[in-house]
PDB file of N, CA and C in Angstrom:
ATOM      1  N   UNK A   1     -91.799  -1.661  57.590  1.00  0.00           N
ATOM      2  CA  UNK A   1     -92.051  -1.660  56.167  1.00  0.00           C
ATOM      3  C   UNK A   1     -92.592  -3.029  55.775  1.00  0.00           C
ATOM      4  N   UNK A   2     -93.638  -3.093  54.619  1.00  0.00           N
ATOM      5  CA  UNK A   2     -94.229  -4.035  54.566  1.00  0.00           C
ATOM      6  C   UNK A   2     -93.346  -4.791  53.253  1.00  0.00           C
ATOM      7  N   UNK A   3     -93.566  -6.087  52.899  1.00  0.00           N
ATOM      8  CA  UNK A   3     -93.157  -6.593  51.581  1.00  0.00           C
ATOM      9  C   UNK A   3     -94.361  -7.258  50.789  1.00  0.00           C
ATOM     10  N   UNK A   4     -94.161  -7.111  49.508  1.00  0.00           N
ATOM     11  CA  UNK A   4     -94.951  -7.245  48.782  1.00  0.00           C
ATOM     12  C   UNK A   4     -94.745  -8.709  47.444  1.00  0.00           C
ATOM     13  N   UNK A   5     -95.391  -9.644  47.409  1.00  0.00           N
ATOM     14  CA  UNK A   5     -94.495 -10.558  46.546  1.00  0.00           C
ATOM     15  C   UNK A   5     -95.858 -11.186  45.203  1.00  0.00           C
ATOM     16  N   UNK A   6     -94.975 -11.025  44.512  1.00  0.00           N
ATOM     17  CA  UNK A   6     -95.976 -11.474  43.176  1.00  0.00           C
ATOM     18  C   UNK A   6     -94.872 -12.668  42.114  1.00  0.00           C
ATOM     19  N   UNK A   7     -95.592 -12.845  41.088  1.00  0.00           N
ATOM     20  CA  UNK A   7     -95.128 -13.647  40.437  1.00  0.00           C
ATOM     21  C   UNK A   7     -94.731 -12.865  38.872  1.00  0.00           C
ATOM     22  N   UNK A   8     -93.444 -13.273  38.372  1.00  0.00           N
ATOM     23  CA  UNK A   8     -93.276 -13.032  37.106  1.00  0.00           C
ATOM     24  C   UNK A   8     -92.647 -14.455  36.563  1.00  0.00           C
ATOM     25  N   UNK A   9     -93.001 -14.390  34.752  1.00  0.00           N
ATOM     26  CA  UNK A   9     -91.857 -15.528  34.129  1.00  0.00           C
ATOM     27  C   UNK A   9     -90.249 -14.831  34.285  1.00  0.00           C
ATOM     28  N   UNK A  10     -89.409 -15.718  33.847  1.00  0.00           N
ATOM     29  CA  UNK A  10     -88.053 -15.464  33.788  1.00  0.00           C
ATOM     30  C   UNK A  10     -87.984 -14.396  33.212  1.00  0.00           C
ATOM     31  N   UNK A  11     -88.737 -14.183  31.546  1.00  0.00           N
ATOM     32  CA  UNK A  11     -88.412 -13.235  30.621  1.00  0.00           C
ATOM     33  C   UNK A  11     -88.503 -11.787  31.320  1.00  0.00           C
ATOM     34  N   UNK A  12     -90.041 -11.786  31.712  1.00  0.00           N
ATOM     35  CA  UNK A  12     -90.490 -10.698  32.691  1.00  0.00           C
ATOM     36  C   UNK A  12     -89.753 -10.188  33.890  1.00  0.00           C
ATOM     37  N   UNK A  13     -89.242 -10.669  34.479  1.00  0.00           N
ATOM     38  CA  UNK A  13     -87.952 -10.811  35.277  1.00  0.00           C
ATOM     39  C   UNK A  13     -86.863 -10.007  35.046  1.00  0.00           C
ATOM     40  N   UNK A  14     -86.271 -10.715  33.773  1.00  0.00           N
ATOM     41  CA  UNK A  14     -85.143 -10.078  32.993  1.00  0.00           C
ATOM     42  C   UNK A  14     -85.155  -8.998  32.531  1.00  0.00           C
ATOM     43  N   UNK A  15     -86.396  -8.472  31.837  1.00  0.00           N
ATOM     44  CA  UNK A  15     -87.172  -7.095  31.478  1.00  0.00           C
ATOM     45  C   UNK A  15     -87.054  -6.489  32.423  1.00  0.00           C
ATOM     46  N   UNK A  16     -87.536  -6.612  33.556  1.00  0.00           N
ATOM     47  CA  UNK A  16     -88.152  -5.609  34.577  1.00  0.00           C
ATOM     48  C   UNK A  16     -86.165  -5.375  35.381  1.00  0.00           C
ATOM     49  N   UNK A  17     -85.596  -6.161  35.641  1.00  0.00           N
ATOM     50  CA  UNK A  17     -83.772  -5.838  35.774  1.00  0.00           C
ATOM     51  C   UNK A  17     -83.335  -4.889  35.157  1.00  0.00           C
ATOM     52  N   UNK A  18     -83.225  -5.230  33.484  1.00  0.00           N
ATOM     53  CA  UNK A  18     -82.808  -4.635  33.056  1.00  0.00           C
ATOM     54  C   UNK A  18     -83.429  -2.904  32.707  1.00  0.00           C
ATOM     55  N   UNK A  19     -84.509  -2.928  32.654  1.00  0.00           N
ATOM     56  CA  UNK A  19     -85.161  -1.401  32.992  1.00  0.00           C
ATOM     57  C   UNK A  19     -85.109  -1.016  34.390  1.00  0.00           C
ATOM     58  N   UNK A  20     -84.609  -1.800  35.481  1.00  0.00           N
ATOM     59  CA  UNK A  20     -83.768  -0.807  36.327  1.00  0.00           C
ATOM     60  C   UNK A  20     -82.639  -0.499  36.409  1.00  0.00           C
ATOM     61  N   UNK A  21     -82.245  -1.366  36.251  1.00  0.00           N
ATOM     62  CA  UNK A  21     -80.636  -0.829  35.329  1.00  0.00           C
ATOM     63  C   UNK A  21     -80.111  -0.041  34.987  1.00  0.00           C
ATOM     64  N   UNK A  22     -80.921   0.070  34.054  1.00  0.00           N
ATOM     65  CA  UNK A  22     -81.009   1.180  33.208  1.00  0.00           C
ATOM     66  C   UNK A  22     -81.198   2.706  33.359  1.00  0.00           C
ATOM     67  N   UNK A  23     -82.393   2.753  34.439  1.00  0.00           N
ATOM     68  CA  UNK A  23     -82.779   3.959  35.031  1.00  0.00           C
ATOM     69  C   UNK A  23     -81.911   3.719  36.390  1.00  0.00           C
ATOM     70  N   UNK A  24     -81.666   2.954  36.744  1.00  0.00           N
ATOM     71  CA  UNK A  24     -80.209   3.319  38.162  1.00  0.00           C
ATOM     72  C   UNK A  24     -81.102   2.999  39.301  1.00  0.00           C
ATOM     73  N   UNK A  25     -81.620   2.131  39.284  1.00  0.00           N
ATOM     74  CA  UNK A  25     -82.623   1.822  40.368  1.00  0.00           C
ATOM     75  C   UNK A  25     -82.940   0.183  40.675  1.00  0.00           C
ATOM     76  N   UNK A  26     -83.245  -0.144  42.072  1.00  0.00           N
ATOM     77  CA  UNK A  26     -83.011  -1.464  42.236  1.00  0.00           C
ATOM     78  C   UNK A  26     -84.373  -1.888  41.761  1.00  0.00           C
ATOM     79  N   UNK A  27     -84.317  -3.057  41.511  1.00  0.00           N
ATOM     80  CA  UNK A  27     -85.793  -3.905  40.896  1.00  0.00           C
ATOM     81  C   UNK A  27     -86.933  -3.690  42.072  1.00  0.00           C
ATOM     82  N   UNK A  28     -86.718  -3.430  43.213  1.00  0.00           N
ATOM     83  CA  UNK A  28     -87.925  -3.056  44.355  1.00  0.00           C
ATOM     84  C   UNK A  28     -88.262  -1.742  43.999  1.00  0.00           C
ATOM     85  N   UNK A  29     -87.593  -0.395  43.842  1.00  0.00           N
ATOM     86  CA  UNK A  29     -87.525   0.762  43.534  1.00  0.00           C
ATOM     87  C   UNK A  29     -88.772   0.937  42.342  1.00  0.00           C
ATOM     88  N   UNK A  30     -87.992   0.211  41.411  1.00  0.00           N
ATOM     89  CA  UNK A  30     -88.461   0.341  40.536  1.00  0.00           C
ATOM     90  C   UNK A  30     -89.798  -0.065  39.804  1.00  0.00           C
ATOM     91  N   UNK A  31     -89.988  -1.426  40.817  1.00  0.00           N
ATOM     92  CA  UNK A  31     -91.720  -1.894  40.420  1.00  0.00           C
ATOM     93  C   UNK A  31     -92.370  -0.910  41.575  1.00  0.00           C
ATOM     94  N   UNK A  32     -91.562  -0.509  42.861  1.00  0.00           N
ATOM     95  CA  UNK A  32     -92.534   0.164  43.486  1.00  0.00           C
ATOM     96  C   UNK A  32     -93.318   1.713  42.885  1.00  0.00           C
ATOM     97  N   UNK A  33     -91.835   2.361  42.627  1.00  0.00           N
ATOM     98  CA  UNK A  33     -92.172   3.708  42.185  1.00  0.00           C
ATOM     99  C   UNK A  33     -93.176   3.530  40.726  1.00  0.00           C
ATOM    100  N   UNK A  34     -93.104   2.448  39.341  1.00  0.00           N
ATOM    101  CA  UNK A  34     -94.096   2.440  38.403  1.00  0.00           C
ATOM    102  C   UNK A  34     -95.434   1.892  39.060  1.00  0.00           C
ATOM    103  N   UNK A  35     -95.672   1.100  39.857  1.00  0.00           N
ATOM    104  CA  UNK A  35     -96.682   0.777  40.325  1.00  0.00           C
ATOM    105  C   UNK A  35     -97.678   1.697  40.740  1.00  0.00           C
ATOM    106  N   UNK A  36     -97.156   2.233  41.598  1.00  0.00           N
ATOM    107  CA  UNK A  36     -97.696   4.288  42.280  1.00  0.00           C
ATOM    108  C   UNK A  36     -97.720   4.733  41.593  1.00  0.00           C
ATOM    109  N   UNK A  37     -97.291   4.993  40.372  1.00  0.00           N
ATOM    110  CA  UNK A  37     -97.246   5.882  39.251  1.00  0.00           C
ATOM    111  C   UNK A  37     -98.621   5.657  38.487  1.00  0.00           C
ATOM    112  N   UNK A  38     -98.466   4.500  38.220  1.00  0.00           N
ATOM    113  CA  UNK A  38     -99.592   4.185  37.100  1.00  0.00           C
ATOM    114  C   UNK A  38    -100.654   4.127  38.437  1.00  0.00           C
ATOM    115  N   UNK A  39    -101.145   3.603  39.591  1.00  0.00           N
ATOM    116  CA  UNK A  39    -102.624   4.045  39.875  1.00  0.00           C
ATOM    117  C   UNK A  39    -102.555   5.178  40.066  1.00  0.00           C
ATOM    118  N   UNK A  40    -101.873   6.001  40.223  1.00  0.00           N
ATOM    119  CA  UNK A  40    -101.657   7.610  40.923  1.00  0.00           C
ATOM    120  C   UNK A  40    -102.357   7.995  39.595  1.00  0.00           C
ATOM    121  N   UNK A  41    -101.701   7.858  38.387  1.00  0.00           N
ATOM    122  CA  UNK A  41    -102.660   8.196  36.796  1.00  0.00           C
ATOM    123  C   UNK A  41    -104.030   7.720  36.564  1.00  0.00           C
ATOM    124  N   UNK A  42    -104.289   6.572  37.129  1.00  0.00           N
ATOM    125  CA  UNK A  42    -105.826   6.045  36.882  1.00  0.00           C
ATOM    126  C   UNK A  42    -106.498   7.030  37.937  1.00  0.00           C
ATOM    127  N   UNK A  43    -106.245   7.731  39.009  1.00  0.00           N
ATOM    128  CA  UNK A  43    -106.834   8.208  39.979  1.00  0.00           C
ATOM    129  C   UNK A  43    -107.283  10.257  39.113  1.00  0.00           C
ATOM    130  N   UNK A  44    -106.360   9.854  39.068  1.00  0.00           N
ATOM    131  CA  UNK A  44    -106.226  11.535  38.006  1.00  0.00           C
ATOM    132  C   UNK A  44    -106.638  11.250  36.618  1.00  0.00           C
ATOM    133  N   UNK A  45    -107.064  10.444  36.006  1.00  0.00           N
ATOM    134  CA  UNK A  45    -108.056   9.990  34.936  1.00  0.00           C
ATOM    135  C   UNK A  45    -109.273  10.056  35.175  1.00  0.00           C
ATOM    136  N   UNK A  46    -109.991   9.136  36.617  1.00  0.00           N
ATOM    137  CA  UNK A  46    -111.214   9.238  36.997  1.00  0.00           C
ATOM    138  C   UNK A  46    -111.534  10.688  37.382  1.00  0.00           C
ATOM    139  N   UNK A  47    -110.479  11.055  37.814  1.00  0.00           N
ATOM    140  CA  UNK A  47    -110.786  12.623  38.277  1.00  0.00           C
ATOM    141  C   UNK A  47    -111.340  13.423  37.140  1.00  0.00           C
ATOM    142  N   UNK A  48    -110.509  13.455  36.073  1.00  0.00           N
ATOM    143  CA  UNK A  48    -110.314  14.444  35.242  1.00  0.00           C
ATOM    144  C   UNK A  48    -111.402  14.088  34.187  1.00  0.00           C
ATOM    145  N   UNK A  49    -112.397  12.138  34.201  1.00  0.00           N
ATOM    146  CA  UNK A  49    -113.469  12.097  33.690  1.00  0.00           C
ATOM    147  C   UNK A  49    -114.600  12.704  34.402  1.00  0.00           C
ATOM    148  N   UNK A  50    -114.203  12.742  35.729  1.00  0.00           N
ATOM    149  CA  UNK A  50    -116.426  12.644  36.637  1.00  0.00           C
ATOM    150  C   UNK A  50    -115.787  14.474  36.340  1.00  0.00           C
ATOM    151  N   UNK A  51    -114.839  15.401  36.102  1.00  0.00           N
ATOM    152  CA  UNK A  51    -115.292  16.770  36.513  1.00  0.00           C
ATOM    153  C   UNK A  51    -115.555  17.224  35.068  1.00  0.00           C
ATOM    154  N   UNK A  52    -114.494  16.591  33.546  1.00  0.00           N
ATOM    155  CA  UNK A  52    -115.219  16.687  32.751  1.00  0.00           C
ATOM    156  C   UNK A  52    -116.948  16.930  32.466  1.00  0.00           C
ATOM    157  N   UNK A  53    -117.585  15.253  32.875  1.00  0.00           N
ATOM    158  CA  UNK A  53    -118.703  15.181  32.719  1.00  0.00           C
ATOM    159  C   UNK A  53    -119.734  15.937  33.424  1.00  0.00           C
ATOM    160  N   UNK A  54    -118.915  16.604  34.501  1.00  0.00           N
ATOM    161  CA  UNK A  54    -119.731  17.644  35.080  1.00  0.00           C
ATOM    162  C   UNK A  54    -119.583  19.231  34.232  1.00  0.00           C
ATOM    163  N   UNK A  55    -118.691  19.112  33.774  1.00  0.00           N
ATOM    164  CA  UNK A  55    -118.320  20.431  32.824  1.00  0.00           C
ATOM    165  C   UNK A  55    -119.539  20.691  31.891  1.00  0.00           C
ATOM    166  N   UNK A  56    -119.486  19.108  31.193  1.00  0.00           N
ATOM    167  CA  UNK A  56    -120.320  19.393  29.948  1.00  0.00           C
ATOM    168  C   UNK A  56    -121.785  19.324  30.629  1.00  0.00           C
ATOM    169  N   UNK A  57    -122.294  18.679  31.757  1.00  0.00           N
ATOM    170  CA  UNK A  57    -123.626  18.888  32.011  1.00  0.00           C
ATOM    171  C   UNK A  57    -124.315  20.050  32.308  1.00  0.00           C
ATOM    172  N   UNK A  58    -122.695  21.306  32.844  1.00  0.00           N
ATOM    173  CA  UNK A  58    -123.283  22.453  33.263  1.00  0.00           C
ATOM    174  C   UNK A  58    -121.810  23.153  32.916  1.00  0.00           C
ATOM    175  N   UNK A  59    -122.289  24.345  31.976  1.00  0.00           N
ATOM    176  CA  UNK A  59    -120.721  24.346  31.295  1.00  0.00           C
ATOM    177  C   UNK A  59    -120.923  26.237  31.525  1.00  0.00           C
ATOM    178  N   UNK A  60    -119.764  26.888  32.252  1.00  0.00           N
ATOM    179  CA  UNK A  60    -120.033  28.085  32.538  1.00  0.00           C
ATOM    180  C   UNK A  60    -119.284  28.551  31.897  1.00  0.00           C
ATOM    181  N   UNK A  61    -118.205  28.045  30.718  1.00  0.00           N
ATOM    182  CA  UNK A  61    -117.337  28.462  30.339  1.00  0.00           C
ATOM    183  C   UNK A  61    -117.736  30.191  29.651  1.00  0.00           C
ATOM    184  N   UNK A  62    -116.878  30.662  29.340  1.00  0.00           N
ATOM    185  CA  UNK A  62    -116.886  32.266  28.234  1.00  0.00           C
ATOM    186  C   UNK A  62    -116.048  32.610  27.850  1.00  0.00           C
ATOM    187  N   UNK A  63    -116.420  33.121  26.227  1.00  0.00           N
ATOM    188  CA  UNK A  63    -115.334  33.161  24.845  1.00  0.00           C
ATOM    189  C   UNK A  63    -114.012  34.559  25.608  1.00  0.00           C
ATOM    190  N   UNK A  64    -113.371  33.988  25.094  1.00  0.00           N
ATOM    191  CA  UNK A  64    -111.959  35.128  25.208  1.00  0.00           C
ATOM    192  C   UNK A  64    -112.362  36.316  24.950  1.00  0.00           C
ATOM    193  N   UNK A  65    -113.750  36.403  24.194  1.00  0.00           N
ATOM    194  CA  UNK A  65    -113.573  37.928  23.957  1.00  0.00           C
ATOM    195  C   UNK A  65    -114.828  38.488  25.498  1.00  0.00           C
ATOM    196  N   UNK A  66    -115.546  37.595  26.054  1.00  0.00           N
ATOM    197  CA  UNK A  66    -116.769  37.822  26.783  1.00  0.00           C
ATOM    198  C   UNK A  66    -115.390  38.281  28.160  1.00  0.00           C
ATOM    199  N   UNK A  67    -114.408  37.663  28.233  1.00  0.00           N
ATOM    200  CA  UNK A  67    -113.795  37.880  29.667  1.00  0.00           C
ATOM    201  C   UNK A  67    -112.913  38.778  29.366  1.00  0.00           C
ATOM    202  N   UNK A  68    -112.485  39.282  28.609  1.00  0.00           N
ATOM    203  CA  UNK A  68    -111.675  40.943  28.006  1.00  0.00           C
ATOM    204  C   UNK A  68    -112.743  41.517  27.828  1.00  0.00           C
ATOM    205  N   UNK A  69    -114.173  41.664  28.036  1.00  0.00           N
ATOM    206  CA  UNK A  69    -114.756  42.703  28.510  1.00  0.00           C
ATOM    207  C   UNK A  69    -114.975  42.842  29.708  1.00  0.00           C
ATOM    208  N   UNK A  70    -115.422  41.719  30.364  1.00  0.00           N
ATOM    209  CA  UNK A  70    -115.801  41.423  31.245  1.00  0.00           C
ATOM    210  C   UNK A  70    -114.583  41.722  32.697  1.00  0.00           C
ATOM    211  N   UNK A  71    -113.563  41.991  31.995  1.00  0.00           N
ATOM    212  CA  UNK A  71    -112.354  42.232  32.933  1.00  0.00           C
ATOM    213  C   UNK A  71    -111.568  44.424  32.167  1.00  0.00           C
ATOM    214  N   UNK A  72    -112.896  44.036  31.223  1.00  0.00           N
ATOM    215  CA  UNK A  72    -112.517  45.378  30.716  1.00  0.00           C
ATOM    216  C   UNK A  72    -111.149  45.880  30.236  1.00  0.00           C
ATOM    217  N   UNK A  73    -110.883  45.073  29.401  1.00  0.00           N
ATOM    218  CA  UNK A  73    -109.724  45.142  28.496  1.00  0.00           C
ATOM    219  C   UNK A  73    -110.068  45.213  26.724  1.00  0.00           C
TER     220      UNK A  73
END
């Protein structure tokens, strides 16, 4: 397992303790698991922009009523 070391002030420090604390988790746990979290979200942001922008460049969508015929209902 690798280690990872950065810098915080005291305050930041104290913050980041006490919000594991809080959630029941040790201060490694806890910057690890938000860390993954938040790029894991920027990754599924970019995603969810480039297929958007492919949506709207070529958009196949059809109204609720075109696919209840179209499924013959």
């Amino acid at each position: 397992m690798s280690t990872v070391t950065f810098r915080l002030s005291d305050d930041e420090k104290e913050f980041m303790q006490k919000m594991a604390d809080f959630n029941g988790l040790s201060l490694s746990e806890l910057a690890r698991t938000k860390i993954l979290e938040s790029l894991e979200d920027q990754i599924d942001l970019e995603t969810y922009n480039k297929l958007m922008k492919e949506h709207q460049t070529k958009d196949e969508s059809i109204s609720h009523a075109e696919m209840m015929k179209e499924l013959g209902l």
